[in-house]
N, C-alpha and C. Protein backbone atom coordinates (compact mmCIF):
# COMPACT_ATOMS: atom_id res chain seq x y z
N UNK A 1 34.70 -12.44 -13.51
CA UNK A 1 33.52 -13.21 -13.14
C UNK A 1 32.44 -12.23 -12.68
N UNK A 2 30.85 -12.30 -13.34
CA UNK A 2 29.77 -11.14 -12.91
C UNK A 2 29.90 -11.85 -11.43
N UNK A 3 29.59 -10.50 -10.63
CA UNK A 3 28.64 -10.95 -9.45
C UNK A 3 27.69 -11.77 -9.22
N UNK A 4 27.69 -12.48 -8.12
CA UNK A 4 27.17 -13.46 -8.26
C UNK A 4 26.84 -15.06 -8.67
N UNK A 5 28.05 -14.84 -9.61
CA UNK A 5 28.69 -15.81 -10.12
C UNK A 5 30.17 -16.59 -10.06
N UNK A 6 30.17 -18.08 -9.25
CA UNK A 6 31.71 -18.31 -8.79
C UNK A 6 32.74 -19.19 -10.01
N UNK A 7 34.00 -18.14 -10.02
CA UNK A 7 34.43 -19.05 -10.98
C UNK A 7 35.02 -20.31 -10.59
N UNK A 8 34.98 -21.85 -11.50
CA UNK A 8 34.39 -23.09 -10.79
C UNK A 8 35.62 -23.58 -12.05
N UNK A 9 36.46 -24.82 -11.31
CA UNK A 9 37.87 -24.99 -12.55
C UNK A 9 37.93 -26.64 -11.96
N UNK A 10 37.84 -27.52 -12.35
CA UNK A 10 38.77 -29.26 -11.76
C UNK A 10 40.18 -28.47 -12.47
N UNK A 11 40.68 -29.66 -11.56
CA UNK A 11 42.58 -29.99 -11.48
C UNK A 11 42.76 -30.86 -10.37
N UNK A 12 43.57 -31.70 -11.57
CA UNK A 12 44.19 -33.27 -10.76
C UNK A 12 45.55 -32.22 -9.77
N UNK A 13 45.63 -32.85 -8.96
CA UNK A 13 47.02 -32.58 -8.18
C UNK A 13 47.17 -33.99 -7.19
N UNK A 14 48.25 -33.65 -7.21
CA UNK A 14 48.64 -35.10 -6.39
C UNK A 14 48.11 -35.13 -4.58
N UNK A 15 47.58 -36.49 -4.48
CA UNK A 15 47.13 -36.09 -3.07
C UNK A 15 48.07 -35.77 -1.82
N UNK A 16 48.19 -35.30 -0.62
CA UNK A 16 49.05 -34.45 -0.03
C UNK A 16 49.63 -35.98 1.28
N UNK A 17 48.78 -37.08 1.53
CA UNK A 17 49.08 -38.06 1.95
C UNK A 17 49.99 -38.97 0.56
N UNK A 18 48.99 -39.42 0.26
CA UNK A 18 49.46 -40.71 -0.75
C UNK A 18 50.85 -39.91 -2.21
N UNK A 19 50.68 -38.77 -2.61
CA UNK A 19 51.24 -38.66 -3.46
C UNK A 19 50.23 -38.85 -5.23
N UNK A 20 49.22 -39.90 -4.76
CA UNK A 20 48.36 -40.29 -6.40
C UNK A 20 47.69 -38.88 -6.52
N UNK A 21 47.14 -39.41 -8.11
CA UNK A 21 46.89 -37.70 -8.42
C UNK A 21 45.61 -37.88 -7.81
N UNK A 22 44.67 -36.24 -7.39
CA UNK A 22 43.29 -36.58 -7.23
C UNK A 22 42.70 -35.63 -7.90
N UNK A 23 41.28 -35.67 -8.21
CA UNK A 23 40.71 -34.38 -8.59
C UNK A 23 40.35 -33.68 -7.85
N UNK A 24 40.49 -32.53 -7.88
CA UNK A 24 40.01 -31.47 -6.73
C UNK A 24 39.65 -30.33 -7.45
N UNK A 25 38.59 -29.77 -6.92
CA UNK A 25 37.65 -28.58 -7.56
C UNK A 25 37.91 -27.04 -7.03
N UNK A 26 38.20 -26.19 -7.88
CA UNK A 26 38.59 -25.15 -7.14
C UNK A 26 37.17 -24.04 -7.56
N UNK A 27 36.73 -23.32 -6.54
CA UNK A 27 35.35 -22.85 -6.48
C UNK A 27 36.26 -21.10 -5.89
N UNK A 28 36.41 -20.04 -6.74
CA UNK A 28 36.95 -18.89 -6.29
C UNK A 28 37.91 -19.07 -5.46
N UNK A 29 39.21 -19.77 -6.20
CA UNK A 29 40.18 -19.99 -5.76
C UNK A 29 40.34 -20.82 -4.07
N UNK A 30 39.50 -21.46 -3.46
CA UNK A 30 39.19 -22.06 -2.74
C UNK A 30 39.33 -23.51 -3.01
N UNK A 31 40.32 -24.69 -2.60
CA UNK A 31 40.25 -25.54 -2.95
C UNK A 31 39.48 -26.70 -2.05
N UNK A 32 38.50 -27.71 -3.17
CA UNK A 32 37.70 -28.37 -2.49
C UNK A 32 38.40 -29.54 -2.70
N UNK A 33 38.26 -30.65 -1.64
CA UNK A 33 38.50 -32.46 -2.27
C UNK A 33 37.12 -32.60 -2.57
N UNK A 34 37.31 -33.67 -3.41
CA UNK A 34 35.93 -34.35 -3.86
C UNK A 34 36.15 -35.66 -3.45
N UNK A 35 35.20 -36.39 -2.90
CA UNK A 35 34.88 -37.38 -2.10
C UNK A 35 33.90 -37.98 -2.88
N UNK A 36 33.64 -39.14 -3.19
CA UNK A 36 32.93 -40.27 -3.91
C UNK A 36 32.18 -40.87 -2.45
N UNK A 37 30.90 -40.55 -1.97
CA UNK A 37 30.29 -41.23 -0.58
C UNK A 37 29.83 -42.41 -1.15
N UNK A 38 29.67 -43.59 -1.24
CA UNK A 38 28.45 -44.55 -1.95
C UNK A 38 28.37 -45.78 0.06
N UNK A 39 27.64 -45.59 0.64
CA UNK A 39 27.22 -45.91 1.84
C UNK A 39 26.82 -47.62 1.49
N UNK A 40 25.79 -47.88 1.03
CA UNK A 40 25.29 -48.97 0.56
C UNK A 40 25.16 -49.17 -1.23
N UNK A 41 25.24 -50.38 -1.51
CA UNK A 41 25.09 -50.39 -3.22
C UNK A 41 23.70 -50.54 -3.76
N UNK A 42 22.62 -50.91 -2.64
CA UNK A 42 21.16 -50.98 -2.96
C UNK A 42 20.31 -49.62 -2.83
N UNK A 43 21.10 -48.29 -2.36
CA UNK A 43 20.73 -47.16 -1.71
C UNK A 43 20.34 -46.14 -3.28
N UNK A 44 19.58 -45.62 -2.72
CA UNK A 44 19.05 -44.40 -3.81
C UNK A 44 18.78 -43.18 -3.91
N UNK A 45 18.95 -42.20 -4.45
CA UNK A 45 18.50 -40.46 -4.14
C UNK A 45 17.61 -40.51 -4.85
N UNK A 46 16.32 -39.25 -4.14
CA UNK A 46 15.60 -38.33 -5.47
C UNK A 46 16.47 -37.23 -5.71
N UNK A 47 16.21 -37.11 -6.72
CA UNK A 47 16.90 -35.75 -6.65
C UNK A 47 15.79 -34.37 -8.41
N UNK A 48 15.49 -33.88 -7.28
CA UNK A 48 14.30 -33.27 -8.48
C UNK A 48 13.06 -34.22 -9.39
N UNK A 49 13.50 -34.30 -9.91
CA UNK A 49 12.43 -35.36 -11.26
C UNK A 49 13.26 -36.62 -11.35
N UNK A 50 14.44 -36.82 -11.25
CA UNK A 50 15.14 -37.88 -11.47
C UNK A 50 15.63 -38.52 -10.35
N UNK A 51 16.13 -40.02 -11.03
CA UNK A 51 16.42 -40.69 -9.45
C UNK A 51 17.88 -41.32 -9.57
N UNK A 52 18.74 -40.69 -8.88
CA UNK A 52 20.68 -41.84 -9.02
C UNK A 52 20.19 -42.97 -8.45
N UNK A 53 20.25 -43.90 -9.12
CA UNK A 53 20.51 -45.37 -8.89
C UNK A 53 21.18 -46.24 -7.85
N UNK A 54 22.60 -45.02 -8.19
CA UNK A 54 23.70 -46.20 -7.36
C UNK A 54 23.78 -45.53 -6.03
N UNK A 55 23.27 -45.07 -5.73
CA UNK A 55 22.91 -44.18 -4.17
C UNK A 55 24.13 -43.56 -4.17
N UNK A 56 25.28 -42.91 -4.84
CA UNK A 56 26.23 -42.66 -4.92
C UNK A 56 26.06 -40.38 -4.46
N UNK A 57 26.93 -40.09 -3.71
CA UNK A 57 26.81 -38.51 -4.32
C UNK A 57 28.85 -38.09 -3.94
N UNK A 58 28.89 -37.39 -4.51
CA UNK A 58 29.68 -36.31 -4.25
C UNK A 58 29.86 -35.26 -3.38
N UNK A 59 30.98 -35.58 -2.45
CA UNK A 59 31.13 -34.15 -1.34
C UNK A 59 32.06 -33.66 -1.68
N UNK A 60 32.17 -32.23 -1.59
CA UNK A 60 33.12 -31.34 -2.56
C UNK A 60 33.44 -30.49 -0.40
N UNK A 61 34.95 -30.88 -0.39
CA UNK A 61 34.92 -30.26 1.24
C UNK A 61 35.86 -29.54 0.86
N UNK A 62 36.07 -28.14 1.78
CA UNK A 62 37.03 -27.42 1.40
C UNK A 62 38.45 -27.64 2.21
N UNK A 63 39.25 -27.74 2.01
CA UNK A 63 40.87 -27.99 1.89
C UNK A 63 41.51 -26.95 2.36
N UNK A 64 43.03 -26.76 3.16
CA UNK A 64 43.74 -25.93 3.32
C UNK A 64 45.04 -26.42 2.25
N UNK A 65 45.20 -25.32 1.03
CA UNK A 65 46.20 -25.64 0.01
C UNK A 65 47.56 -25.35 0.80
N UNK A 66 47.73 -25.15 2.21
CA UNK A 66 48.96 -25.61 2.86
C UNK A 66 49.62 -27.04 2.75
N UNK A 67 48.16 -28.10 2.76
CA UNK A 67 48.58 -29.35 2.79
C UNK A 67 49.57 -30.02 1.47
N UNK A 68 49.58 -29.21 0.56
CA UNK A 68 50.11 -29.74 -0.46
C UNK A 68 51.63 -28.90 -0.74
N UNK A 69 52.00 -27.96 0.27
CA UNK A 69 53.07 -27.58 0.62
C UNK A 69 54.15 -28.61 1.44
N UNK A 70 53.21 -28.90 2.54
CA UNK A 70 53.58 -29.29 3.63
C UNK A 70 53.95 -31.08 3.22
N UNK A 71 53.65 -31.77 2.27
CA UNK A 71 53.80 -32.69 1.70
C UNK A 71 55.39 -32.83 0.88
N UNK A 72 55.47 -31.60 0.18
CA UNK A 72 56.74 -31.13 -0.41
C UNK A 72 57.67 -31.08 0.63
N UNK A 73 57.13 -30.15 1.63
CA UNK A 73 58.66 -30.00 2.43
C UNK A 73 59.16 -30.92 3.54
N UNK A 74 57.57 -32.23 3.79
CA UNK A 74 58.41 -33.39 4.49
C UNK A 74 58.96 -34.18 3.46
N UNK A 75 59.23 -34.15 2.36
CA UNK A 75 59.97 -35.20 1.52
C UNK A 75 61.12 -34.55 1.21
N UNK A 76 61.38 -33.15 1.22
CA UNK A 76 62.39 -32.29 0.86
C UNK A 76 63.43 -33.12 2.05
N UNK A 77 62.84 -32.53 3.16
CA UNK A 77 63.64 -32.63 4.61
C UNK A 77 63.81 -34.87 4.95
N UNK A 78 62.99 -35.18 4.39
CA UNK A 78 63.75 -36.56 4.50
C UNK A 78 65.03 -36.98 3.40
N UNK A 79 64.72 -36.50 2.15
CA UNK A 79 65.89 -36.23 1.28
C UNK A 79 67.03 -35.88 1.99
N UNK A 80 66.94 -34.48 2.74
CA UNK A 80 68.57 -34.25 2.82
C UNK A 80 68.73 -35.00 4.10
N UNK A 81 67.80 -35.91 5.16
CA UNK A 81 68.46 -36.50 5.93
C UNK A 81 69.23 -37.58 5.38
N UNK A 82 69.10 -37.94 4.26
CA UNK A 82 69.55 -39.44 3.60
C UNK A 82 70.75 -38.44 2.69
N UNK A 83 70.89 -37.35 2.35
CA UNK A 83 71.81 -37.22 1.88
C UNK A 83 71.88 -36.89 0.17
N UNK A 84 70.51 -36.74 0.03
CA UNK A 84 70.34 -36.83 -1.68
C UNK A 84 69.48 -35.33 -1.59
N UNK A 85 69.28 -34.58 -2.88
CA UNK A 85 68.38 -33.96 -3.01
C UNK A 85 67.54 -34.12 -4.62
N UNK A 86 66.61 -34.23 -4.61
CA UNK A 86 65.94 -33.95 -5.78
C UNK A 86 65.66 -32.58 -6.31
């Protein structure tokens, strides 16, 4: 990647609560969640020359990729309390 320039990748992974997949944006190996904000449905942005409609934006927050460890190894450790392993 030139200087100056970040290399920028989506990937679904499963979320670290629920298990469903989510998209999450990785910005120089840094992983972001992406968040869908929509506050009100009558709400609107400018944004440069153009205008979003659905007042909708995107927050891209950055993440500790521990959490998706730490998801694994409480289901590991309830497994072998029950006696099974996957």
């Amino acid at each position: 990647v030139p200087m100056g320039e970040a290399a920028v990748a989506t990937v679904r992974l499963p979320h670290p609560r629920t298990g469903e997949p989510v998209l999450y944006l990785l910005v120089d190996n840094v992983v972001h969640e992406l968040q869908r904000v929509a506050d009100t449905p009558a709400g609107s942005w400018l944004l440069a020359d153009s205008v979003q409609q659905d007042g909708a934006f995107i927050l891209a927050t950055p993440i500790d990729p521990c959490l998706f460890v730490l998801k694994k190894l409480i289901d590991d450790r309830r497994s072998a309390r029950r006696g099974s392993y996957t």
